[in-house]
N, C-alpha and C. Protein backbone atom coordinates (compact mmCIF):
# COMPACT_ATOMS: atom_id res chain seq x y z
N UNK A 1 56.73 -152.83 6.81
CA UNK A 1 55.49 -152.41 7.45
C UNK A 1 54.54 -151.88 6.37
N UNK A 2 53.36 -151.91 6.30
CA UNK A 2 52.09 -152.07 5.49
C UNK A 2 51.34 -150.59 5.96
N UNK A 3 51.27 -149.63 5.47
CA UNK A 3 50.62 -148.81 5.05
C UNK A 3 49.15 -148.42 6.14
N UNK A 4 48.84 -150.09 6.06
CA UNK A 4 47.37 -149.52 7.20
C UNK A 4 48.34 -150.25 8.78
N UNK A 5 49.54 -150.71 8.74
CA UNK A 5 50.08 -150.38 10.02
C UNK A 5 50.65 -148.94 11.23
N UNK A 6 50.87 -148.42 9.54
CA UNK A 6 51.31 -147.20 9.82
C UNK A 6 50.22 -146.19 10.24
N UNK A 7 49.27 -146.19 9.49
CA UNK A 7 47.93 -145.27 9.61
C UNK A 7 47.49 -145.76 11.27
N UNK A 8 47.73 -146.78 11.54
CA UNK A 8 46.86 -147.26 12.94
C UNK A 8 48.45 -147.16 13.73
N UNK A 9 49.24 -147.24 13.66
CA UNK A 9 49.74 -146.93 15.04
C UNK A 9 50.32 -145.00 14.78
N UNK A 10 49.81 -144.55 13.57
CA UNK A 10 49.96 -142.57 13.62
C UNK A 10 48.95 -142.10 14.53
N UNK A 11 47.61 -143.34 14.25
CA UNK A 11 46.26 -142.68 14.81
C UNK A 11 46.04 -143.11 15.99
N UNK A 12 46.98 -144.39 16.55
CA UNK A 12 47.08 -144.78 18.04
C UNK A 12 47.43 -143.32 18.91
N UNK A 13 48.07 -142.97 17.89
CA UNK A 13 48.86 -141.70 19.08
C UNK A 13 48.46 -140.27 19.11
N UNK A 14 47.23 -140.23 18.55
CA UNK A 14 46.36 -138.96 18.20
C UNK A 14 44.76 -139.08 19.45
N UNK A 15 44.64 -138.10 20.07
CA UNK A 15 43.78 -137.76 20.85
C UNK A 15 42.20 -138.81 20.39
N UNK A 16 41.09 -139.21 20.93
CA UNK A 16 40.43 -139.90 20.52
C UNK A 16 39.73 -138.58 19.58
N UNK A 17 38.77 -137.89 19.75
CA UNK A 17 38.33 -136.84 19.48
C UNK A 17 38.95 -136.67 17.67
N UNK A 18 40.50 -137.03 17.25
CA UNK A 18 41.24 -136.86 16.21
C UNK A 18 41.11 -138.00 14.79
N UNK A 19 41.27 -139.03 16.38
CA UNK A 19 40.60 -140.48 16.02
C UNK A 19 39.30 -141.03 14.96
N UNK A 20 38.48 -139.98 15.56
CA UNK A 20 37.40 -140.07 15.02
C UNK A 20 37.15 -139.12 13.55
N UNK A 21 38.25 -138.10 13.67
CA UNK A 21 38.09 -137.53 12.55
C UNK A 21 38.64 -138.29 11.46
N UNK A 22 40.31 -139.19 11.97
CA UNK A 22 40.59 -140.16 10.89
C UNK A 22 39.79 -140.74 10.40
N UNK A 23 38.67 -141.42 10.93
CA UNK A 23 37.85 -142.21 10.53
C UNK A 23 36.82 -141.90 9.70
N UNK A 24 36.67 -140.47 10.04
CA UNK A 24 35.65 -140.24 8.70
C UNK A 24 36.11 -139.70 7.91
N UNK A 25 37.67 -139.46 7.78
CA UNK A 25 38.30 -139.37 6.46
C UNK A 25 38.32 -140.50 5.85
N UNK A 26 38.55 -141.70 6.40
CA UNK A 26 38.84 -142.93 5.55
C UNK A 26 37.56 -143.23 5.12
N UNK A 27 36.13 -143.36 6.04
CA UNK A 27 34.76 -143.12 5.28
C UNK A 27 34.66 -142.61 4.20
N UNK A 28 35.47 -141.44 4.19
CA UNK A 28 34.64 -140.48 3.00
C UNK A 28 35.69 -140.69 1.73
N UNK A 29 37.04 -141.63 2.04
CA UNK A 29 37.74 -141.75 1.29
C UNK A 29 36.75 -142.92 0.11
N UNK A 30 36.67 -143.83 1.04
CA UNK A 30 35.84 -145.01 0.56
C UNK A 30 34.25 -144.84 -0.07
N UNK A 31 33.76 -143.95 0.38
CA UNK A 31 32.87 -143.36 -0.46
C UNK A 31 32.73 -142.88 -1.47
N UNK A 32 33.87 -142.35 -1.91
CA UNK A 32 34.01 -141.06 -2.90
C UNK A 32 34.82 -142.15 -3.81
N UNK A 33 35.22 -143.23 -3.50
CA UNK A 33 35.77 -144.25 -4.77
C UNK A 33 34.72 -144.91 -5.20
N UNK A 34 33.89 -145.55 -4.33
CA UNK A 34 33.02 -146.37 -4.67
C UNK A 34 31.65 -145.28 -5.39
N UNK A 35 31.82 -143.95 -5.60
CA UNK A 35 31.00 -143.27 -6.19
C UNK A 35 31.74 -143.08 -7.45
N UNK A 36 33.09 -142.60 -7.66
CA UNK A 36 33.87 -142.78 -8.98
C UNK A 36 33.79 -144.06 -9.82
N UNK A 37 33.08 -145.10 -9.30
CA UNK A 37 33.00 -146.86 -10.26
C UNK A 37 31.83 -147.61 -10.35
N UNK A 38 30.46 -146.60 -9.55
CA UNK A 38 30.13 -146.98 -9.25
C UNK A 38 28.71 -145.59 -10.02
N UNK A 39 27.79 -145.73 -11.32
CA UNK A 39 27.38 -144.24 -11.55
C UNK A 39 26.06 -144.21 -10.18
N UNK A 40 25.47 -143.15 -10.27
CA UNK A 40 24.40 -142.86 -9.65
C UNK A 40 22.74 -143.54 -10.35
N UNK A 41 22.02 -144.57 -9.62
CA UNK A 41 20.83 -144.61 -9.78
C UNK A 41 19.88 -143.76 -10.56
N UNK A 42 19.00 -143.50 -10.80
CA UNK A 42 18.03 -142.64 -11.78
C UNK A 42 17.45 -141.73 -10.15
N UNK A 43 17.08 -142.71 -9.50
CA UNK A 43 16.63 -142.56 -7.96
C UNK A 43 17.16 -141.96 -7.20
N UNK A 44 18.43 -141.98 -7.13
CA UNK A 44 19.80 -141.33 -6.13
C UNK A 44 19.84 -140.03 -6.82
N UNK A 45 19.63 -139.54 -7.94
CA UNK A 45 19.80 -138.35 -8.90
C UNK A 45 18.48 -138.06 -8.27
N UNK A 46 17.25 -138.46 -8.54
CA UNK A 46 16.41 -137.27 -8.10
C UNK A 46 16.00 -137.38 -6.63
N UNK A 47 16.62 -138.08 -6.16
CA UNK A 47 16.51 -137.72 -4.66
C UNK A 47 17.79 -136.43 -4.29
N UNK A 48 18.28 -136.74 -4.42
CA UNK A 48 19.55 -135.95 -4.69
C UNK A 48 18.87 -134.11 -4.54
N UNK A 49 18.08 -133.61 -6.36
CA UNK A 49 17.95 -133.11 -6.70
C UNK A 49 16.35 -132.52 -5.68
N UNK A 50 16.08 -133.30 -5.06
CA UNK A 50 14.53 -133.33 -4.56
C UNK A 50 15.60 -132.23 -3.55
N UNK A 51 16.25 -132.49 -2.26
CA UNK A 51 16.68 -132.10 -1.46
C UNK A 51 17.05 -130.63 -1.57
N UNK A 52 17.46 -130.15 -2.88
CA UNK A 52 17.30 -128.69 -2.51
C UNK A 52 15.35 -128.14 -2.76
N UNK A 53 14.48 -128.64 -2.83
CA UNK A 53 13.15 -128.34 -2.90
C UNK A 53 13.24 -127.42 -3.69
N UNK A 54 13.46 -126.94 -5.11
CA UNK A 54 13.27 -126.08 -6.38
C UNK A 54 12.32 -126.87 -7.24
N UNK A 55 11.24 -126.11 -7.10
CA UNK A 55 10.86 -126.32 -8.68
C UNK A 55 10.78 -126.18 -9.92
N UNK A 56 11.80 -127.01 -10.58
CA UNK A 56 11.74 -126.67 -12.42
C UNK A 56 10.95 -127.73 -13.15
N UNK A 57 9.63 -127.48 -12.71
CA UNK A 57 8.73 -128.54 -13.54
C UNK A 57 8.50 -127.41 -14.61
N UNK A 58 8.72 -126.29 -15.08
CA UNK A 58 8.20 -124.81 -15.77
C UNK A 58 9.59 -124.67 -16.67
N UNK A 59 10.29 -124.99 -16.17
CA UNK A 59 12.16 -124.73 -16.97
C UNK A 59 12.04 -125.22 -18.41
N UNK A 60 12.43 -124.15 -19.19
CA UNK A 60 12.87 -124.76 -20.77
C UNK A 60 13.95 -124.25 -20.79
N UNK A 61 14.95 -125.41 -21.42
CA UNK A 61 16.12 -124.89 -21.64
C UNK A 61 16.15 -124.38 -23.19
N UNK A 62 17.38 -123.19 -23.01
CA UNK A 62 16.67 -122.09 -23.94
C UNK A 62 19.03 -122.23 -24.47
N UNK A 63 18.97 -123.41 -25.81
CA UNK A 63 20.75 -123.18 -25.89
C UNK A 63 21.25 -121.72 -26.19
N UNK A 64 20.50 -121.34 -27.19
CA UNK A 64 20.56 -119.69 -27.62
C UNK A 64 21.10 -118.46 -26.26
N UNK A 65 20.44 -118.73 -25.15
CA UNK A 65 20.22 -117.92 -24.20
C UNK A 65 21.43 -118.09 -23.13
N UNK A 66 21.96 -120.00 -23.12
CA UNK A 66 22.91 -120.16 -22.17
C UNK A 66 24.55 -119.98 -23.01
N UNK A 67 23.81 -119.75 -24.72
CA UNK A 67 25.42 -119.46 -25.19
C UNK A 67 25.98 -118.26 -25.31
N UNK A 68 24.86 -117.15 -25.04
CA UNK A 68 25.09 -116.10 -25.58
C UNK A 68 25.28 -115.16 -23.92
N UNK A 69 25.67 -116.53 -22.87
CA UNK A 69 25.67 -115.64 -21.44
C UNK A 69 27.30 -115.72 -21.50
């Protein structure tokens, strides 16, 4: 028996509600590989970065200041 037989008849026998959580484990399984082989866009980075709404258009990075923290 094969591995995704087993996963589908463990999750046959789990509440639907549970069901659905399997499923977005295996989503997020498959996501999170295809993000490990796969780097991030220039685009996906600053959208990414847009989403917390900070502005560091003013930021200098200062090495002196982050070595001596």
């Amino acid at each position: 028996m094969q591995y995704a037989d087993i996963i589908a008849r463990e999750a046959d026998s789990l509440p639907v509600e549970k069901q659905a959580e399997v499923l977005d484990f295996i989503e997020f399984l498959k996501a999170r590989q295809s993000r490990a082989t796969t780097p991030m866009t220039i685009t996906e980075i600053e959208a990414f970065f847009r989403s917390f709404k900070v502005d560091t258009s003013d930021y200098k990075f200062d090495r002196g200041e982050a070595n001596a923290r």
